[in-house]
PDB file of N, CA and C in Angstrom:
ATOM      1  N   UNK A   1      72.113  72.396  62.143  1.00  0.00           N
ATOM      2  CA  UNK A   1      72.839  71.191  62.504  1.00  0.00           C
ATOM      3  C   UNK A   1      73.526  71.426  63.848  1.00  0.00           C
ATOM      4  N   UNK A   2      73.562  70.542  64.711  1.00  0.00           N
ATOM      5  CA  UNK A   2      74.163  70.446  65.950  1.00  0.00           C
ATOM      6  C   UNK A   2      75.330  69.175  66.003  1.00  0.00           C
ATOM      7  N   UNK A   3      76.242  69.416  66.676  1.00  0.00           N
ATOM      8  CA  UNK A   3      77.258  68.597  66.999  1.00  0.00           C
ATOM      9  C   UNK A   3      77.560  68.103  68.503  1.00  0.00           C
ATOM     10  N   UNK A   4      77.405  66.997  68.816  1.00  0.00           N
ATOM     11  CA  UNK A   4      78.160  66.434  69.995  1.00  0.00           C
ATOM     12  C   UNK A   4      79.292  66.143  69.147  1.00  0.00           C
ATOM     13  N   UNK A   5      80.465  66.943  70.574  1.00  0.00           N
ATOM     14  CA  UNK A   5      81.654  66.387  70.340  1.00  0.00           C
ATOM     15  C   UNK A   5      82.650  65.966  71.822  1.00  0.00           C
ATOM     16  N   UNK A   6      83.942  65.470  71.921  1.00  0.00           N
ATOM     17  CA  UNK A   6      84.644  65.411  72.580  1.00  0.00           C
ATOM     18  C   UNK A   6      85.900  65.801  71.814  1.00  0.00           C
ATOM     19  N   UNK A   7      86.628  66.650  73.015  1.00  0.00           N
ATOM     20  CA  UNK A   7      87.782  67.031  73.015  1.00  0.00           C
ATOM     21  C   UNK A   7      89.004  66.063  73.614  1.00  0.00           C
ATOM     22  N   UNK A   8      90.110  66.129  73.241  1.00  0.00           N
ATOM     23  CA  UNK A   8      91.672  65.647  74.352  1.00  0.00           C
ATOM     24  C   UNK A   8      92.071  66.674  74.306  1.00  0.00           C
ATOM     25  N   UNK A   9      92.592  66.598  75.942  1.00  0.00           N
ATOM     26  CA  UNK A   9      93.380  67.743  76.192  1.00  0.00           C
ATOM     27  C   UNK A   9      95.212  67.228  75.766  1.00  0.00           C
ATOM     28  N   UNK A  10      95.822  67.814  75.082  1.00  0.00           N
ATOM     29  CA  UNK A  10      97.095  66.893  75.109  1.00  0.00           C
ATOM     30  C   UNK A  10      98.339  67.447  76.090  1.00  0.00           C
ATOM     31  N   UNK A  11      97.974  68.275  76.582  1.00  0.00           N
ATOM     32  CA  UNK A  11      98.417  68.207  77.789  1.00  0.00           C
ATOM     33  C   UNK A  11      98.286  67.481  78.898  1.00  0.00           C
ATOM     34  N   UNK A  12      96.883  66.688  79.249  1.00  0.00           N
ATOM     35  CA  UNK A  12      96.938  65.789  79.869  1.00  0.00           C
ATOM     36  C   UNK A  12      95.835  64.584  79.508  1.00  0.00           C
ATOM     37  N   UNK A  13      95.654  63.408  80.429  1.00  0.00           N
ATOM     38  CA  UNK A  13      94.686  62.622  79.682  1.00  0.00           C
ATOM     39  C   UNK A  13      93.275  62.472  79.516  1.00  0.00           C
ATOM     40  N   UNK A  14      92.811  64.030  79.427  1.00  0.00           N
ATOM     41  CA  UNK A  14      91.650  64.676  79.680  1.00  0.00           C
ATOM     42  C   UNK A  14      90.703  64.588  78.479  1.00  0.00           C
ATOM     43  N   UNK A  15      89.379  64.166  78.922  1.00  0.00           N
ATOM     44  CA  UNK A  15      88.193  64.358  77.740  1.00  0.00           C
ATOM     45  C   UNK A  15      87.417  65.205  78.235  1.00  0.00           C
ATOM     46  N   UNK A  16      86.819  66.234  77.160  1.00  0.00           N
ATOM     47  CA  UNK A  16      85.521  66.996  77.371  1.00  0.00           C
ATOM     48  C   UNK A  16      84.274  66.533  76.622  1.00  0.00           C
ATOM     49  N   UNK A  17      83.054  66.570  76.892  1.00  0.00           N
ATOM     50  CA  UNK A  17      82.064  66.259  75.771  1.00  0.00           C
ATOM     51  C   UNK A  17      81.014  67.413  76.196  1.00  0.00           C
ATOM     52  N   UNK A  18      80.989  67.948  74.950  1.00  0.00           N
ATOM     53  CA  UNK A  18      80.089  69.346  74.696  1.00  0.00           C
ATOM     54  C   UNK A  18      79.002  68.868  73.323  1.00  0.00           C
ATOM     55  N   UNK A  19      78.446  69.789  73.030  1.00  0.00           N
ATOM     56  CA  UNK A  19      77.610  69.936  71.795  1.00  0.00           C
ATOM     57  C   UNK A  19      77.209  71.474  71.581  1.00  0.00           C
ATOM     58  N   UNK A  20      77.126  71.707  70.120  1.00  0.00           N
ATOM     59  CA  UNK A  20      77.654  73.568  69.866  1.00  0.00           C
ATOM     60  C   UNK A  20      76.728  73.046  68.324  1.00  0.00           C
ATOM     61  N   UNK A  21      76.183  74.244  67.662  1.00  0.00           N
ATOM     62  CA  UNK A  21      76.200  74.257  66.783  1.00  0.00           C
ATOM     63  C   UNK A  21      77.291  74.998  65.671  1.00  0.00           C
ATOM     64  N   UNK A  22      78.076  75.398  66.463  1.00  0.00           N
ATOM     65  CA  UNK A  22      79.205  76.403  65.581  1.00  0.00           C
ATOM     66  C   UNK A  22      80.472  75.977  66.195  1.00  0.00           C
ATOM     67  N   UNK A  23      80.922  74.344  65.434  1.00  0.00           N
ATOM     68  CA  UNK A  23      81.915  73.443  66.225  1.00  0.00           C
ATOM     69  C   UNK A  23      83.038  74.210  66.055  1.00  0.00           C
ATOM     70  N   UNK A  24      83.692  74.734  64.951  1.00  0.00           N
ATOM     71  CA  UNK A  24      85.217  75.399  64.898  1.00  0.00           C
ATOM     72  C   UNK A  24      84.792  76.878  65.894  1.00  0.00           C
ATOM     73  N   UNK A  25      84.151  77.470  66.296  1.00  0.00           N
ATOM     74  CA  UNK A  25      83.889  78.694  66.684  1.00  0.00           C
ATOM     75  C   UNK A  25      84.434  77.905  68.539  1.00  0.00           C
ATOM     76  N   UNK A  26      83.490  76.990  68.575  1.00  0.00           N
ATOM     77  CA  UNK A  26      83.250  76.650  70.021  1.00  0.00           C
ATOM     78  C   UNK A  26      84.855  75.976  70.074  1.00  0.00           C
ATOM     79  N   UNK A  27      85.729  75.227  69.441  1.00  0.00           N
ATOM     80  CA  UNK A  27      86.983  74.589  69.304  1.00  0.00           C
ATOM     81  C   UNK A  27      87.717  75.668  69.681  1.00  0.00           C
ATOM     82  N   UNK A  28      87.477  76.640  69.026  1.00  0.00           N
ATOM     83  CA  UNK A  28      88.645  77.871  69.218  1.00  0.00           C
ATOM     84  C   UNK A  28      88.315  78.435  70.568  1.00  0.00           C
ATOM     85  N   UNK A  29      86.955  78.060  71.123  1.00  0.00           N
ATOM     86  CA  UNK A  29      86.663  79.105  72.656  1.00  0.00           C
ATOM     87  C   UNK A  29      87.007  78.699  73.206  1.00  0.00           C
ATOM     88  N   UNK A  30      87.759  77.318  73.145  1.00  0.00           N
ATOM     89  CA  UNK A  30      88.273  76.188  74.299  1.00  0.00           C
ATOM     90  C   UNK A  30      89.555  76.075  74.280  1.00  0.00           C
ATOM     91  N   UNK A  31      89.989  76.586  73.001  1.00  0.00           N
ATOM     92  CA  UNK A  31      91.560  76.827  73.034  1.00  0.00           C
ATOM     93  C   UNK A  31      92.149  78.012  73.104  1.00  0.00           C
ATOM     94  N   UNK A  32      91.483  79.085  73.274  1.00  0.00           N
ATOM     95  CA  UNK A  32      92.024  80.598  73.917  1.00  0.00           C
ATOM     96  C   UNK A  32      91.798  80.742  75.200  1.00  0.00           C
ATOM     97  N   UNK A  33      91.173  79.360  75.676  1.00  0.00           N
ATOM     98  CA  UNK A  33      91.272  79.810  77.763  1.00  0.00           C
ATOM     99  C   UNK A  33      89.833  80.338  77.878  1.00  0.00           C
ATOM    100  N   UNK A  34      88.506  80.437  76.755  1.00  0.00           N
ATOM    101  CA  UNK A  34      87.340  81.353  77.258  1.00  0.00           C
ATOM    102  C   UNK A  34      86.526  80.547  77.703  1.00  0.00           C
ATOM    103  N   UNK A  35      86.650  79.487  77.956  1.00  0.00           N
ATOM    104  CA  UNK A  35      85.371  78.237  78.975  1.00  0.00           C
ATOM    105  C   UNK A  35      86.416  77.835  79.983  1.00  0.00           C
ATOM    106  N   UNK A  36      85.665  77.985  80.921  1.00  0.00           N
ATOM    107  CA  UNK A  36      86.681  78.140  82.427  1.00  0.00           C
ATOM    108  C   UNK A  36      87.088  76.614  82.733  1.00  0.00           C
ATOM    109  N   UNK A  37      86.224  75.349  82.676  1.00  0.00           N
ATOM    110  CA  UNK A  37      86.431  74.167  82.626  1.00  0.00           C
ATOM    111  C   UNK A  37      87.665  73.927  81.917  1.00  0.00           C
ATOM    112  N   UNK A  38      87.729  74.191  81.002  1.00  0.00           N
ATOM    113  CA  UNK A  38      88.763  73.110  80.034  1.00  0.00           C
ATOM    114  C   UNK A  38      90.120  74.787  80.209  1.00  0.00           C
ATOM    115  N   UNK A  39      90.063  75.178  80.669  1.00  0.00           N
ATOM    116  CA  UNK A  39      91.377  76.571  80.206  1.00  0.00           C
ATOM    117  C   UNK A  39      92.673  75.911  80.926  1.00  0.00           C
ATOM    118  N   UNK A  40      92.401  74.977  81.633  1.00  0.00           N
ATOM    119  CA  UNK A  40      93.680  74.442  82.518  1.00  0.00           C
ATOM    120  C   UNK A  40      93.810  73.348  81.977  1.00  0.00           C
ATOM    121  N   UNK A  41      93.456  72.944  80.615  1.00  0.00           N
ATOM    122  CA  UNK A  41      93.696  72.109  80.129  1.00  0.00           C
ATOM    123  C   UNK A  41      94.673  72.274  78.702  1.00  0.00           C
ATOM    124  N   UNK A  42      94.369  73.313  78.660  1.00  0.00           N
ATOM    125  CA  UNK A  42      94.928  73.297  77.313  1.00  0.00           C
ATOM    126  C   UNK A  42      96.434  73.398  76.549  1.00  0.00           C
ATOM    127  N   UNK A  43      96.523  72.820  75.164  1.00  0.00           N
ATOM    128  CA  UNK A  43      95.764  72.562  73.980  1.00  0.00           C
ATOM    129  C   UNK A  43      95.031  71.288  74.218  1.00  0.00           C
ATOM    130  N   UNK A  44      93.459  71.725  73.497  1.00  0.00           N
ATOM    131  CA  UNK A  44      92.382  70.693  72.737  1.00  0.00           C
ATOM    132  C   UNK A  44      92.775  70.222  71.530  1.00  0.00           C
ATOM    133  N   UNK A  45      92.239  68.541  71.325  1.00  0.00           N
ATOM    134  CA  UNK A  45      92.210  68.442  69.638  1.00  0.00           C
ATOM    135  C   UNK A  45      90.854  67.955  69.968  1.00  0.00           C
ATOM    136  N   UNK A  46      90.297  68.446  68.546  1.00  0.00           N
ATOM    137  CA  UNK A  46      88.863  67.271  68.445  1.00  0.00           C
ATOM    138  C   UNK A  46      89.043  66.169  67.885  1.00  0.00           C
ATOM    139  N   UNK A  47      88.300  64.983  68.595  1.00  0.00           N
ATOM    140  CA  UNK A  47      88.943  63.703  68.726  1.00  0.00           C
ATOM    141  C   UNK A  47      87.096  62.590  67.771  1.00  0.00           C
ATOM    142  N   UNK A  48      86.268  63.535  68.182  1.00  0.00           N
ATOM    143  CA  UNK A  48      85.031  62.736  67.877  1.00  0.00           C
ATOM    144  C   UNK A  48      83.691  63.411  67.424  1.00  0.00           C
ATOM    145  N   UNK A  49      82.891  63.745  66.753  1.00  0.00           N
ATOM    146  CA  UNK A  49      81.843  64.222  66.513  1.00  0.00           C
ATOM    147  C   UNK A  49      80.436  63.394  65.894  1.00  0.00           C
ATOM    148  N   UNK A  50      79.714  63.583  66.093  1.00  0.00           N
ATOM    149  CA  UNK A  50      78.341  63.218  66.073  1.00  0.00           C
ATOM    150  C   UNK A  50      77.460  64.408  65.438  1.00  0.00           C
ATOM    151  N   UNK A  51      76.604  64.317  64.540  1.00  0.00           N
ATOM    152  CA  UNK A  51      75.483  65.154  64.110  1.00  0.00           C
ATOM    153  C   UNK A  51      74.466  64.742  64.004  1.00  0.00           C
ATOM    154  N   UNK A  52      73.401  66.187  64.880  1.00  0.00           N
ATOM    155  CA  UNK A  52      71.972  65.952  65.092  1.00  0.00           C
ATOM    156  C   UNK A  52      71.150  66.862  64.382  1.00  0.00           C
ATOM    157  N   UNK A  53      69.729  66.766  64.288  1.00  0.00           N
ATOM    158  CA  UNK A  53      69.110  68.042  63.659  1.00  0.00           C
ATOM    159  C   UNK A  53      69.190  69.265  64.507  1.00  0.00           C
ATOM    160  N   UNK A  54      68.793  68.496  66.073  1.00  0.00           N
ATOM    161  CA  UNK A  54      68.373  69.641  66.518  1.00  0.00           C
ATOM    162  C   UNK A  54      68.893  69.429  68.390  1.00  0.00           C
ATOM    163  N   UNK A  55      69.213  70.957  68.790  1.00  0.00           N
ATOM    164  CA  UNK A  55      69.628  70.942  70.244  1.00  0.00           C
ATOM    165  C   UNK A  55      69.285  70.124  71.063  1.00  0.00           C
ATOM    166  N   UNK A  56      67.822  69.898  71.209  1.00  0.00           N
ATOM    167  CA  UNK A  56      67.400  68.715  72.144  1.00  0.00           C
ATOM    168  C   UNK A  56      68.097  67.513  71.694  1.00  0.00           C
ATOM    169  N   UNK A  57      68.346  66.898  70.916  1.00  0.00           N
ATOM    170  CA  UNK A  57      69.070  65.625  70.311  1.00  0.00           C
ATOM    171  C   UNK A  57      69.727  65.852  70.797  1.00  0.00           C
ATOM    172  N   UNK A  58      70.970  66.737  70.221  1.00  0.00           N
ATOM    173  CA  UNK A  58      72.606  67.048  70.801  1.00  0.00           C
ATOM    174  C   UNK A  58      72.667  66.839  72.592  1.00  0.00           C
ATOM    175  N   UNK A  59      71.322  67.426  72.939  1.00  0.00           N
ATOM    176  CA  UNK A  59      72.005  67.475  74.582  1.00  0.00           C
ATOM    177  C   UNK A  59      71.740  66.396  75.382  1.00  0.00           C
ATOM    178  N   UNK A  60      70.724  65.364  74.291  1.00  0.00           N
ATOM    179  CA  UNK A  60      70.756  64.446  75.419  1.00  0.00           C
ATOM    180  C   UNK A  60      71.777  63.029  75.206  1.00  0.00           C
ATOM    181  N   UNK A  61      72.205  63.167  73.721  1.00  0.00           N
ATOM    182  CA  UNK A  61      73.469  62.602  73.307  1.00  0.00           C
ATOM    183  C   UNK A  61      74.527  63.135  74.389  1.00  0.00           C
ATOM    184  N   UNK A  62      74.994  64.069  74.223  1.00  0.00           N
ATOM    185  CA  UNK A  62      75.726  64.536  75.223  1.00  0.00           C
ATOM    186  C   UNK A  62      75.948  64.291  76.764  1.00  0.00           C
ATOM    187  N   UNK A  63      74.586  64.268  77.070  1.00  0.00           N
ATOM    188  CA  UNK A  63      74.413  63.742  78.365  1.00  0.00           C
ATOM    189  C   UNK A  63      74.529  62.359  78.840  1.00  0.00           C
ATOM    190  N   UNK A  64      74.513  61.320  77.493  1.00  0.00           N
ATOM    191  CA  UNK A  64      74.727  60.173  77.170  1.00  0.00           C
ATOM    192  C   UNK A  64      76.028  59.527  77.788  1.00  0.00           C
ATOM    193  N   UNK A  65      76.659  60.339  76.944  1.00  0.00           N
ATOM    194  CA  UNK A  65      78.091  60.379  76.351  1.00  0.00           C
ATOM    195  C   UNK A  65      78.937  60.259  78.025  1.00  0.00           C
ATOM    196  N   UNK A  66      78.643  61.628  78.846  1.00  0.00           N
ATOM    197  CA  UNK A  66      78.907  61.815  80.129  1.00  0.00           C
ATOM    198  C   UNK A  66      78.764  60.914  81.076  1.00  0.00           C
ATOM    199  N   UNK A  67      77.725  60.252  81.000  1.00  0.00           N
ATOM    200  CA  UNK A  67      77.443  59.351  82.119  1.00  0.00           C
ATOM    201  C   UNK A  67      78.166  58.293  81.693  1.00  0.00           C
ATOM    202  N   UNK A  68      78.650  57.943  80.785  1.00  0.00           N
ATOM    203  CA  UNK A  68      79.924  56.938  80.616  1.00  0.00           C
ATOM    204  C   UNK A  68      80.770  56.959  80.670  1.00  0.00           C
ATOM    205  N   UNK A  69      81.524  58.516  80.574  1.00  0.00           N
ATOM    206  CA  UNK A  69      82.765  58.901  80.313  1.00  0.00           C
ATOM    207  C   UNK A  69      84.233  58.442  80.864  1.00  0.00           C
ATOM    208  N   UNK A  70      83.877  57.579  81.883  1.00  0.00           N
ATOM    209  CA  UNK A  70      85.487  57.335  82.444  1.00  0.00           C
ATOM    210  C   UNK A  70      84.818  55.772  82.175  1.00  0.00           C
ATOM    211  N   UNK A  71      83.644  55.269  81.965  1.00  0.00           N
ATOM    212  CA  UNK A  71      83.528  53.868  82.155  1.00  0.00           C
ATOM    213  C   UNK A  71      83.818  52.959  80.559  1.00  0.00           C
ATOM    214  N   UNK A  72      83.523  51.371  80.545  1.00  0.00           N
ATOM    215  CA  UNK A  72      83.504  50.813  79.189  1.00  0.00           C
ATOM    216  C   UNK A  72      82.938  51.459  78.191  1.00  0.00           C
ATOM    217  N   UNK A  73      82.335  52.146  78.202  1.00  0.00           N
ATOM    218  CA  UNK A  73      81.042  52.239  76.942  1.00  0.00           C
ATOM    219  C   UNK A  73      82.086  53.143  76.321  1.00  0.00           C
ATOM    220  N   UNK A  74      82.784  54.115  77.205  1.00  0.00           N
ATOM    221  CA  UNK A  74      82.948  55.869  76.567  1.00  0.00           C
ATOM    222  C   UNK A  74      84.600  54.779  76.198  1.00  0.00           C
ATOM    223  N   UNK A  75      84.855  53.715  76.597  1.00  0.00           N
ATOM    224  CA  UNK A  75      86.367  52.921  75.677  1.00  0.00           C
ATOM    225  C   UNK A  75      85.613  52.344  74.416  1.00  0.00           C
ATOM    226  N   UNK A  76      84.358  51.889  74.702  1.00  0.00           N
ATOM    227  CA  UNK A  76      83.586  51.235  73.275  1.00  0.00           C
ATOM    228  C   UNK A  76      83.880  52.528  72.192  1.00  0.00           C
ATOM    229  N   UNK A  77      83.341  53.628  73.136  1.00  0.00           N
ATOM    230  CA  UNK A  77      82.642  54.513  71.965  1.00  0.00           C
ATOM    231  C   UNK A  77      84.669  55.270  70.893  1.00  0.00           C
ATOM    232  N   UNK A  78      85.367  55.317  72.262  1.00  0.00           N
ATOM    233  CA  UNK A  78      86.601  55.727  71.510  1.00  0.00           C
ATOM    234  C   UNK A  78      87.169  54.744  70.180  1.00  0.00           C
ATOM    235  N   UNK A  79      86.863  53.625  70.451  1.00  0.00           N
ATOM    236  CA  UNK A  79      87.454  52.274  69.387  1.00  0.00           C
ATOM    237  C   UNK A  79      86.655  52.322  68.307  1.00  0.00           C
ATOM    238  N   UNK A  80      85.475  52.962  68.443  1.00  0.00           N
ATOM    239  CA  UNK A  80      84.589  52.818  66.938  1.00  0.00           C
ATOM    240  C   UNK A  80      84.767  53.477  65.608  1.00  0.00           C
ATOM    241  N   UNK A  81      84.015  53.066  64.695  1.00  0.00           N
ATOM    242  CA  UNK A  81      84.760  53.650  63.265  1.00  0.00           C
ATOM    243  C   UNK A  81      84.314  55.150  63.312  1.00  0.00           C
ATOM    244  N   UNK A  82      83.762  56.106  64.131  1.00  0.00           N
ATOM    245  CA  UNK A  82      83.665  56.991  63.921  1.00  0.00           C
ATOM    246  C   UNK A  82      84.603  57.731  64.721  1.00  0.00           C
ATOM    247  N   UNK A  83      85.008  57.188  65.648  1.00  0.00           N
ATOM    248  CA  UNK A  83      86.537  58.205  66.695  1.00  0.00           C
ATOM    249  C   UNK A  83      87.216  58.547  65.456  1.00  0.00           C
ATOM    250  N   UNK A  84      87.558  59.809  65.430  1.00  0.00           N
ATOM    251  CA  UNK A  84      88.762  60.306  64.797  1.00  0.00           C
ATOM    252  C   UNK A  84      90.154  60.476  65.652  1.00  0.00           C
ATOM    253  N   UNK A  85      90.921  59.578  64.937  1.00  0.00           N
ATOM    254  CA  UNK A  85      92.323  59.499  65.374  1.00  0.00           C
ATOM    255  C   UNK A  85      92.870  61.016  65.347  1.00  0.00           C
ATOM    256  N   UNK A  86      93.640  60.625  66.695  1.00  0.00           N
ATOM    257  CA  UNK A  86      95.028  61.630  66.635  1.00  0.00           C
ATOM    258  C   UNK A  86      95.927  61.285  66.169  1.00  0.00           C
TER     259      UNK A  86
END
């Protein structure tokens, strides 16, 4: 199983969108500072997840996800019944 997910940084009003198959493993690599992107961000919460069978799925969801990310779609996609609230 693979996961697209997005992170908030709550330190600031920051989203990440990754996909991992080992989501609490990869959650925790993002909150000890070990992925250089997000270490100046932190604390992460996970805010959203998605499940695929397989990596190719996950990455092009992912890649999806990105090309919307500051636009309407990625506000569609936060309002839907699957965003998990903070």
């Amino acid at each position: 199983m693979y996961y697209v997910y997005i992170l908030k940084s709550l330190r600031s009003a920051r989203h990440y969108v990754g996909h991992t198959d080992q989501l609490d493993r990869r959650i925790r690599e993002h909150n000890s500072g070990k992925t250089r992107s997000t270490k100046a961000y932190i604390p992460w919460k996970l805010v959203y997840t998605e499940n695929y069978r397989t990596r190719a799925e996950a990455n092009k969801r992912e890649k999806e996800i990105k090309n919307y990310k500051s636009g309407y779609k990625f506000q569609l996609l936060k309002q839907s019944e699957s965003w998990q609230s903070g």
